[in-house]
N, C-alpha and C. Protein backbone atom coordinates (compact mmCIF):
# COMPACT_ATOMS: atom_id res chain seq x y z
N UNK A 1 136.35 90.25 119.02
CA UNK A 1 137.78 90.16 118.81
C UNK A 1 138.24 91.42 118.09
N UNK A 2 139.07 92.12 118.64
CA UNK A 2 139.67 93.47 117.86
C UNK A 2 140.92 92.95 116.84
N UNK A 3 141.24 93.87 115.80
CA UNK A 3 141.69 93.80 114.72
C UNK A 3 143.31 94.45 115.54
N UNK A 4 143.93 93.77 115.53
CA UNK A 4 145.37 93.78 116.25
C UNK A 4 146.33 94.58 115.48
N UNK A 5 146.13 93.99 114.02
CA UNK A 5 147.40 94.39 113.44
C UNK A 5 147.01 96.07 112.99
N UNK A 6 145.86 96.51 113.51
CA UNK A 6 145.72 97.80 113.08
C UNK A 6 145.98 98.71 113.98
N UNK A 7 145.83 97.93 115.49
CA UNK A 7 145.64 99.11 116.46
C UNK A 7 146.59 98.36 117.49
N UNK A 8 147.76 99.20 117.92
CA UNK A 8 148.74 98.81 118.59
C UNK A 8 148.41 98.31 120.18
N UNK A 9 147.13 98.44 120.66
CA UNK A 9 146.87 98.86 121.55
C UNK A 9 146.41 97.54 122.73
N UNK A 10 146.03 96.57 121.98
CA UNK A 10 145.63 95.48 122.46
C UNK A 10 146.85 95.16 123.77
N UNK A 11 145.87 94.18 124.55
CA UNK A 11 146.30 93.60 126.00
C UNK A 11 146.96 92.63 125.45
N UNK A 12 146.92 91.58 124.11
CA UNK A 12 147.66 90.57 124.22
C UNK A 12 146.60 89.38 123.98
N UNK A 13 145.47 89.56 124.68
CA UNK A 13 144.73 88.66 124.81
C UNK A 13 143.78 87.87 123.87
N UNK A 14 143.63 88.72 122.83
CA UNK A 14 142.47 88.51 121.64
C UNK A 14 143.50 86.89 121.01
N UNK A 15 142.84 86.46 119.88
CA UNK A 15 143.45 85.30 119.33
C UNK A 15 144.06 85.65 118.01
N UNK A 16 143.94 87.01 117.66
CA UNK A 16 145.62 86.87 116.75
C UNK A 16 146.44 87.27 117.59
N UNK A 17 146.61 87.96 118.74
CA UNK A 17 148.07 88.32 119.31
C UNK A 17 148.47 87.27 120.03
N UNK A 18 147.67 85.92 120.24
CA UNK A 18 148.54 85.00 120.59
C UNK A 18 149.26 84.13 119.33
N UNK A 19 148.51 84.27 118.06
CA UNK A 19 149.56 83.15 117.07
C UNK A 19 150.52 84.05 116.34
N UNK A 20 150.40 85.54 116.93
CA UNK A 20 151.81 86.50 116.21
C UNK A 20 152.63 86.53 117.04
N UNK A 21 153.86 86.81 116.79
CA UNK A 21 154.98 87.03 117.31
C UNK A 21 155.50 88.23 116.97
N UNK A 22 155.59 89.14 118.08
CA UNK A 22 155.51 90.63 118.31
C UNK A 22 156.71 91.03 119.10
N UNK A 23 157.67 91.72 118.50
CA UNK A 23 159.16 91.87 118.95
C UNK A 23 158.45 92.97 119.33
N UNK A 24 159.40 93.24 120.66
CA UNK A 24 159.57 94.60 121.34
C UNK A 24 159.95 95.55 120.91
N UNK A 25 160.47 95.66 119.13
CA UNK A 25 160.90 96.95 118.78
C UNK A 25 160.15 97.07 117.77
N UNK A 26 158.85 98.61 118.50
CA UNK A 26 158.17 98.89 117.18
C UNK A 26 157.20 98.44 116.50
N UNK A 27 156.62 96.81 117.13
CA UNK A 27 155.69 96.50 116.91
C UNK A 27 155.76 95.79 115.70
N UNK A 28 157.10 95.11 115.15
CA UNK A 28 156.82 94.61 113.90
C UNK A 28 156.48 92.95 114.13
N UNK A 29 156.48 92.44 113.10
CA UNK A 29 156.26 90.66 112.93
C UNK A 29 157.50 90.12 112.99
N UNK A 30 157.60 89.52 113.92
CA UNK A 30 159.21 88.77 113.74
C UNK A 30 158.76 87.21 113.79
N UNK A 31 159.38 86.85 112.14
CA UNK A 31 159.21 85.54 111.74
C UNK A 31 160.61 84.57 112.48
N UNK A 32 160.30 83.71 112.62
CA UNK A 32 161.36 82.41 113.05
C UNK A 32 162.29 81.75 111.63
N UNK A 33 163.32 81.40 111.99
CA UNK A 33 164.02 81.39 111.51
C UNK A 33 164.89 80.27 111.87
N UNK A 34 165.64 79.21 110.69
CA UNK A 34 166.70 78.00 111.05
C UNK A 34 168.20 78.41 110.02
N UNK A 35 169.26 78.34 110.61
CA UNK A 35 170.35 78.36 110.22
C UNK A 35 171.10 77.36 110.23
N UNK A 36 171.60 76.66 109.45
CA UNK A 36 172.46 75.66 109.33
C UNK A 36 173.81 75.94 108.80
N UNK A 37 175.13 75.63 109.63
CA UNK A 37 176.38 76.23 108.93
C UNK A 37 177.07 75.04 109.02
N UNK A 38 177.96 74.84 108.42
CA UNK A 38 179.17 73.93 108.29
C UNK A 38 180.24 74.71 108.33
N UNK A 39 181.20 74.47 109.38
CA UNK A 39 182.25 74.71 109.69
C UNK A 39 183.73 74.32 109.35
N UNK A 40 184.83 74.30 108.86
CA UNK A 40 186.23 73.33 108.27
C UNK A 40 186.41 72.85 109.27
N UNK A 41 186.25 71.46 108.79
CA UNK A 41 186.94 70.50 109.91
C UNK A 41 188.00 71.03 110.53
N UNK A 42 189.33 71.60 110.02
CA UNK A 42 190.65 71.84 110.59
C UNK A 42 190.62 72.74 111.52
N UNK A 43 189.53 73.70 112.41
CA UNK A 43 189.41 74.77 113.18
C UNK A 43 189.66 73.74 114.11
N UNK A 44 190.20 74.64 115.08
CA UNK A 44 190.20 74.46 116.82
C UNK A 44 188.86 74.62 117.67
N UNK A 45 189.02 74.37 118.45
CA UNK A 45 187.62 74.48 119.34
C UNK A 45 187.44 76.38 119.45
N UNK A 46 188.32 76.73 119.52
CA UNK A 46 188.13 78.41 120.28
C UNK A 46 187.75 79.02 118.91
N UNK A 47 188.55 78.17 117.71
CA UNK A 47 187.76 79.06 116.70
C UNK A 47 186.42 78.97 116.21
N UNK A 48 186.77 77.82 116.70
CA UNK A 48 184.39 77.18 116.38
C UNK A 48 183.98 78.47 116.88
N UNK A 49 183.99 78.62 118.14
CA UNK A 49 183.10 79.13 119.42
C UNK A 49 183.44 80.60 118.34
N UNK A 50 184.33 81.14 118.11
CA UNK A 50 184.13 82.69 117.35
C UNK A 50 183.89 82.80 116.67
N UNK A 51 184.00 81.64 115.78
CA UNK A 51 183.01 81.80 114.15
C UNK A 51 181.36 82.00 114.66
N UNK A 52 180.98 80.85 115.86
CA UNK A 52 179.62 80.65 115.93
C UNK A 52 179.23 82.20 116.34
N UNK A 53 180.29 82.64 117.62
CA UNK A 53 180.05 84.27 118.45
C UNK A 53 179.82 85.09 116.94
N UNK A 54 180.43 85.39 116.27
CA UNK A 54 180.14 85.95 114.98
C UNK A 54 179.32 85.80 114.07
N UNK A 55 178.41 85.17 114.17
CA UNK A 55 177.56 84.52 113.60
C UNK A 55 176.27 85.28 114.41
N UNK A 56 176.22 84.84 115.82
CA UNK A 56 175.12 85.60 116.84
C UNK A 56 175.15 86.58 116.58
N UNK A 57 176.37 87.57 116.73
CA UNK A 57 176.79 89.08 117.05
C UNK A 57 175.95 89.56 115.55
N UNK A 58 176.11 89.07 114.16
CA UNK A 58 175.22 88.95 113.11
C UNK A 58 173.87 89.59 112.99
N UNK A 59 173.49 88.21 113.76
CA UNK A 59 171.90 87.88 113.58
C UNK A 59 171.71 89.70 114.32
N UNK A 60 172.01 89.68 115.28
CA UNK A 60 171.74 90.74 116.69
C UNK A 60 171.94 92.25 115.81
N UNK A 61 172.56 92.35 115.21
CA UNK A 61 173.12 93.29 114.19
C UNK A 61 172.50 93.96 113.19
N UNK A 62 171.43 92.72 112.83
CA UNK A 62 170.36 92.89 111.85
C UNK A 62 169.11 92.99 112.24
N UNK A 63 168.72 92.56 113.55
CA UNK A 63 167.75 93.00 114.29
C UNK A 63 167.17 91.86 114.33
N UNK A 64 167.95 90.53 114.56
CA UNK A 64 166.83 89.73 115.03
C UNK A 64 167.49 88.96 116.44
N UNK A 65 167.10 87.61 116.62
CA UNK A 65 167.72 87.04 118.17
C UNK A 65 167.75 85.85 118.30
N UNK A 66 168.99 85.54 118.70
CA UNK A 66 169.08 83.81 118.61
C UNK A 66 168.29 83.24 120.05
N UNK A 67 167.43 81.87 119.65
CA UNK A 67 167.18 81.07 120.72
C UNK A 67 168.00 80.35 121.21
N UNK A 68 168.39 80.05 122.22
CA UNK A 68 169.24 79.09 122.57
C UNK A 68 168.41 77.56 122.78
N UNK A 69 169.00 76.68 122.82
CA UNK A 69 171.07 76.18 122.96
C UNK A 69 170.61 76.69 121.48
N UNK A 70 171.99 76.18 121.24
CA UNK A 70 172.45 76.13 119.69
C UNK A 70 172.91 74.69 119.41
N UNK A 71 172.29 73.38 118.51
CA UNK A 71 172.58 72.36 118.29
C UNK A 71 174.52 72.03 117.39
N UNK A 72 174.71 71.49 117.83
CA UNK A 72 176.07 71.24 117.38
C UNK A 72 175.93 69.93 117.23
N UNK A 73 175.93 69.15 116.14
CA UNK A 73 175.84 67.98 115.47
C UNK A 73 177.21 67.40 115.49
N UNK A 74 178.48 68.21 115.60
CA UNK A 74 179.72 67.73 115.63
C UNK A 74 180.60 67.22 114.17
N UNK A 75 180.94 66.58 113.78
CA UNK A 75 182.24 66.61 113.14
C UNK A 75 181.12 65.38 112.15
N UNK A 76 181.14 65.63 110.89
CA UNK A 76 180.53 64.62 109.81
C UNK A 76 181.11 64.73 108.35
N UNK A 77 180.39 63.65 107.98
CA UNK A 77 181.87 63.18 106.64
C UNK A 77 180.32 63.71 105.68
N UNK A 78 181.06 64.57 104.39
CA UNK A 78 180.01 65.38 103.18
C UNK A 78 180.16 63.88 102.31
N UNK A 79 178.98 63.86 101.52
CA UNK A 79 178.80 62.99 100.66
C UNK A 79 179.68 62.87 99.35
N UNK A 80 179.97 64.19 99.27
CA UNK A 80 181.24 64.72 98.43
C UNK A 80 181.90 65.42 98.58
N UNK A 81 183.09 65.56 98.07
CA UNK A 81 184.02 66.55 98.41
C UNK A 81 183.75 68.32 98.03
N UNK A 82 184.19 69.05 98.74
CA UNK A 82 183.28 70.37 99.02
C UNK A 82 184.84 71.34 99.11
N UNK A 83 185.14 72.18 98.58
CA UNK A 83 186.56 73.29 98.33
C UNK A 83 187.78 71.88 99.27
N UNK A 84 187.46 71.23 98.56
CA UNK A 84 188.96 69.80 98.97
C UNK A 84 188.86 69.37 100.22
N UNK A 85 187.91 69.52 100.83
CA UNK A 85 187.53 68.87 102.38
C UNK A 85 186.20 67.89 102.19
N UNK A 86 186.73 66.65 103.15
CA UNK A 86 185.75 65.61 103.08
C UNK A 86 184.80 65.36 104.41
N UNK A 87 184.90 66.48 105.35
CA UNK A 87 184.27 66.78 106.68
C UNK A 87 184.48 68.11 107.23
N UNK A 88 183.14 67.94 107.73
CA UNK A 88 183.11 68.88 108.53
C UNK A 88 182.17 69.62 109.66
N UNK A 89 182.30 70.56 110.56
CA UNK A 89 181.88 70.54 111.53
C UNK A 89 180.32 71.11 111.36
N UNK A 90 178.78 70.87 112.04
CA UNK A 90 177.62 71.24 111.54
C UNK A 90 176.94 71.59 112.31
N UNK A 91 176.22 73.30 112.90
CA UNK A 91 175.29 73.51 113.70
C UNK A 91 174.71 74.33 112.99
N UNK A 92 173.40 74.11 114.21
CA UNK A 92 172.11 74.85 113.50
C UNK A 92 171.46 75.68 114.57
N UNK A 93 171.69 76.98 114.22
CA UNK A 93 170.79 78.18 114.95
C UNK A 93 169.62 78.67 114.45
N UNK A 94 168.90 78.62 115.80
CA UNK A 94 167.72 78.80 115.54
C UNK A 94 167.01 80.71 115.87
N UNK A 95 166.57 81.27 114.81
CA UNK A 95 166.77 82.72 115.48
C UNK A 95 164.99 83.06 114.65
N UNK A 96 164.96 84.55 115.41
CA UNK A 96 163.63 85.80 114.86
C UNK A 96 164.25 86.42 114.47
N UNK A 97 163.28 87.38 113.93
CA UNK A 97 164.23 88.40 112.64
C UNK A 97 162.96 88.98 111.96
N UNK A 98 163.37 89.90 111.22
CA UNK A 98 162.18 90.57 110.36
C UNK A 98 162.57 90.18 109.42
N UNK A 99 161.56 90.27 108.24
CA UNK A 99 161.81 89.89 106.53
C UNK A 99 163.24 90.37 106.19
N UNK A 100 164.00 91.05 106.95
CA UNK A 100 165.49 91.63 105.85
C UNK A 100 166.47 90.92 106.73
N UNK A 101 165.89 90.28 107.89
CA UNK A 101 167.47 89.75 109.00
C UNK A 101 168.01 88.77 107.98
N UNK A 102 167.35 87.65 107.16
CA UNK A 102 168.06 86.69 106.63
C UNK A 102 168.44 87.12 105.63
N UNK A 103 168.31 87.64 104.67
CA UNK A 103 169.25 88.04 103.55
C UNK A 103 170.26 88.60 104.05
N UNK A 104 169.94 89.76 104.73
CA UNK A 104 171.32 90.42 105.24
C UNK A 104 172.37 89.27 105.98
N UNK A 105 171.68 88.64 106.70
CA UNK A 105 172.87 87.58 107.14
C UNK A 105 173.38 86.70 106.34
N UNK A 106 172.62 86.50 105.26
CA UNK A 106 173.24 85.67 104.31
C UNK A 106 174.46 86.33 103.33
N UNK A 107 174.52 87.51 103.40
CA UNK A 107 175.32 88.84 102.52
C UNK A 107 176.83 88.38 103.57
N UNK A 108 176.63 88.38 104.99
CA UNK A 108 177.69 88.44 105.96
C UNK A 108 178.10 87.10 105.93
N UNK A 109 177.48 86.02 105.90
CA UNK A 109 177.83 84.68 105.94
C UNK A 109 178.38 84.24 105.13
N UNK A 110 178.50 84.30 103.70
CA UNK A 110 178.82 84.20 102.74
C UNK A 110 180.06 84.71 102.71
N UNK A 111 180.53 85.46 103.37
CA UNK A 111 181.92 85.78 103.15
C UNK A 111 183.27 85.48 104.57
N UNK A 112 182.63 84.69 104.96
CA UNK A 112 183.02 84.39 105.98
C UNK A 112 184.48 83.29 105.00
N UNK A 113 185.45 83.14 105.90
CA UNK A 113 186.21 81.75 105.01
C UNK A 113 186.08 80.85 105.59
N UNK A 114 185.70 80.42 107.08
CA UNK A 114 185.81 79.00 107.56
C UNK A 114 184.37 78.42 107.35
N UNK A 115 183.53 79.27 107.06
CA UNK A 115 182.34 78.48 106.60
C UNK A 115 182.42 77.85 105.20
N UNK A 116 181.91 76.37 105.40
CA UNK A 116 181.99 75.42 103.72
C UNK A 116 180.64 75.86 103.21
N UNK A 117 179.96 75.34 103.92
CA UNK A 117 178.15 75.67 103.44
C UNK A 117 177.33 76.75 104.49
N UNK A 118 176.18 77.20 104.10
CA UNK A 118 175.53 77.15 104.84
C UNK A 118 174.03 77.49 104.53
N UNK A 119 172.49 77.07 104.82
CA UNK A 119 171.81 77.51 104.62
C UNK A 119 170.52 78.11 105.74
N UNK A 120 169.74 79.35 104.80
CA UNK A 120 168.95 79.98 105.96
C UNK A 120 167.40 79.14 105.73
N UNK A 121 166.45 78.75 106.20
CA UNK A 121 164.95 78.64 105.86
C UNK A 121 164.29 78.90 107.01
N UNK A 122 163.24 79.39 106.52
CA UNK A 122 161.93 79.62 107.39
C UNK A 122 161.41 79.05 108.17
N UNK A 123 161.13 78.96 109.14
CA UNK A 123 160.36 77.72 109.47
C UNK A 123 158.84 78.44 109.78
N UNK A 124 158.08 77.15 109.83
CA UNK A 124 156.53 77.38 109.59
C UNK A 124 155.99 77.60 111.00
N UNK A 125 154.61 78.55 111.14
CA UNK A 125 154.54 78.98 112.39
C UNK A 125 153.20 78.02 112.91
């Protein structure tokens, strides 16, 4: 078995280049990634869809890539009240990325205004 992460050169075939995940740019590690946002109830449908487009355009921005679909959980009531709203709208994207895509998206997300919440985690490989 050859040592992968040293020598760019491998077919693919050995058994770490099947449990890594190897983006096409450069050869780095691109970890997986879950996004969960909450949306204000009071948006329209067209503005969902551009908050979410803005959200992708994001991820893509920072160098990583959304999987599709994208789950949309739809319209739910918060356990408490959250900037004076008692619902609201909840999907979760699922994306790759290198170690800096999620902070940086979290820098952009965060300033978004129709987002109430939102959080990034890892998921395990």
């Amino acid at each position: 078995m050859s040592n992968c992460f040293t020598k760019l050169v491998c077919l693919g075939t050995c058994y770490q280049c099947l449990l890594v995940a190897i983006s096409p740019k450069g050869g780095k590690k691109m970890n997986k990634y879950e996004l969960c946002v909450v949306l204000d109830a009071k948006l329209e449908d067209e503005q969902r869809n551009s908050e979410i487009e803005k959200i992708k355009a994001y991820v893509s921005r920072f160098g990583g890539s959304v999987e599709e679909p994208i789950e949309e959980w739809g319209k739910r009531k918060f356990a408490y009240i959250i900037k004076h709203m008692s619902e609201g709208y909840y999907y979760f994207i699922k994306f790759s990325g290198n170690k800096s895509t999620p902070g940086e998206l979290e820098n952009s997300v965060r300033i978004m205004e129709n987002v109430v919440r939102f959080l990034i985690v890892k998921q395990d490989a």
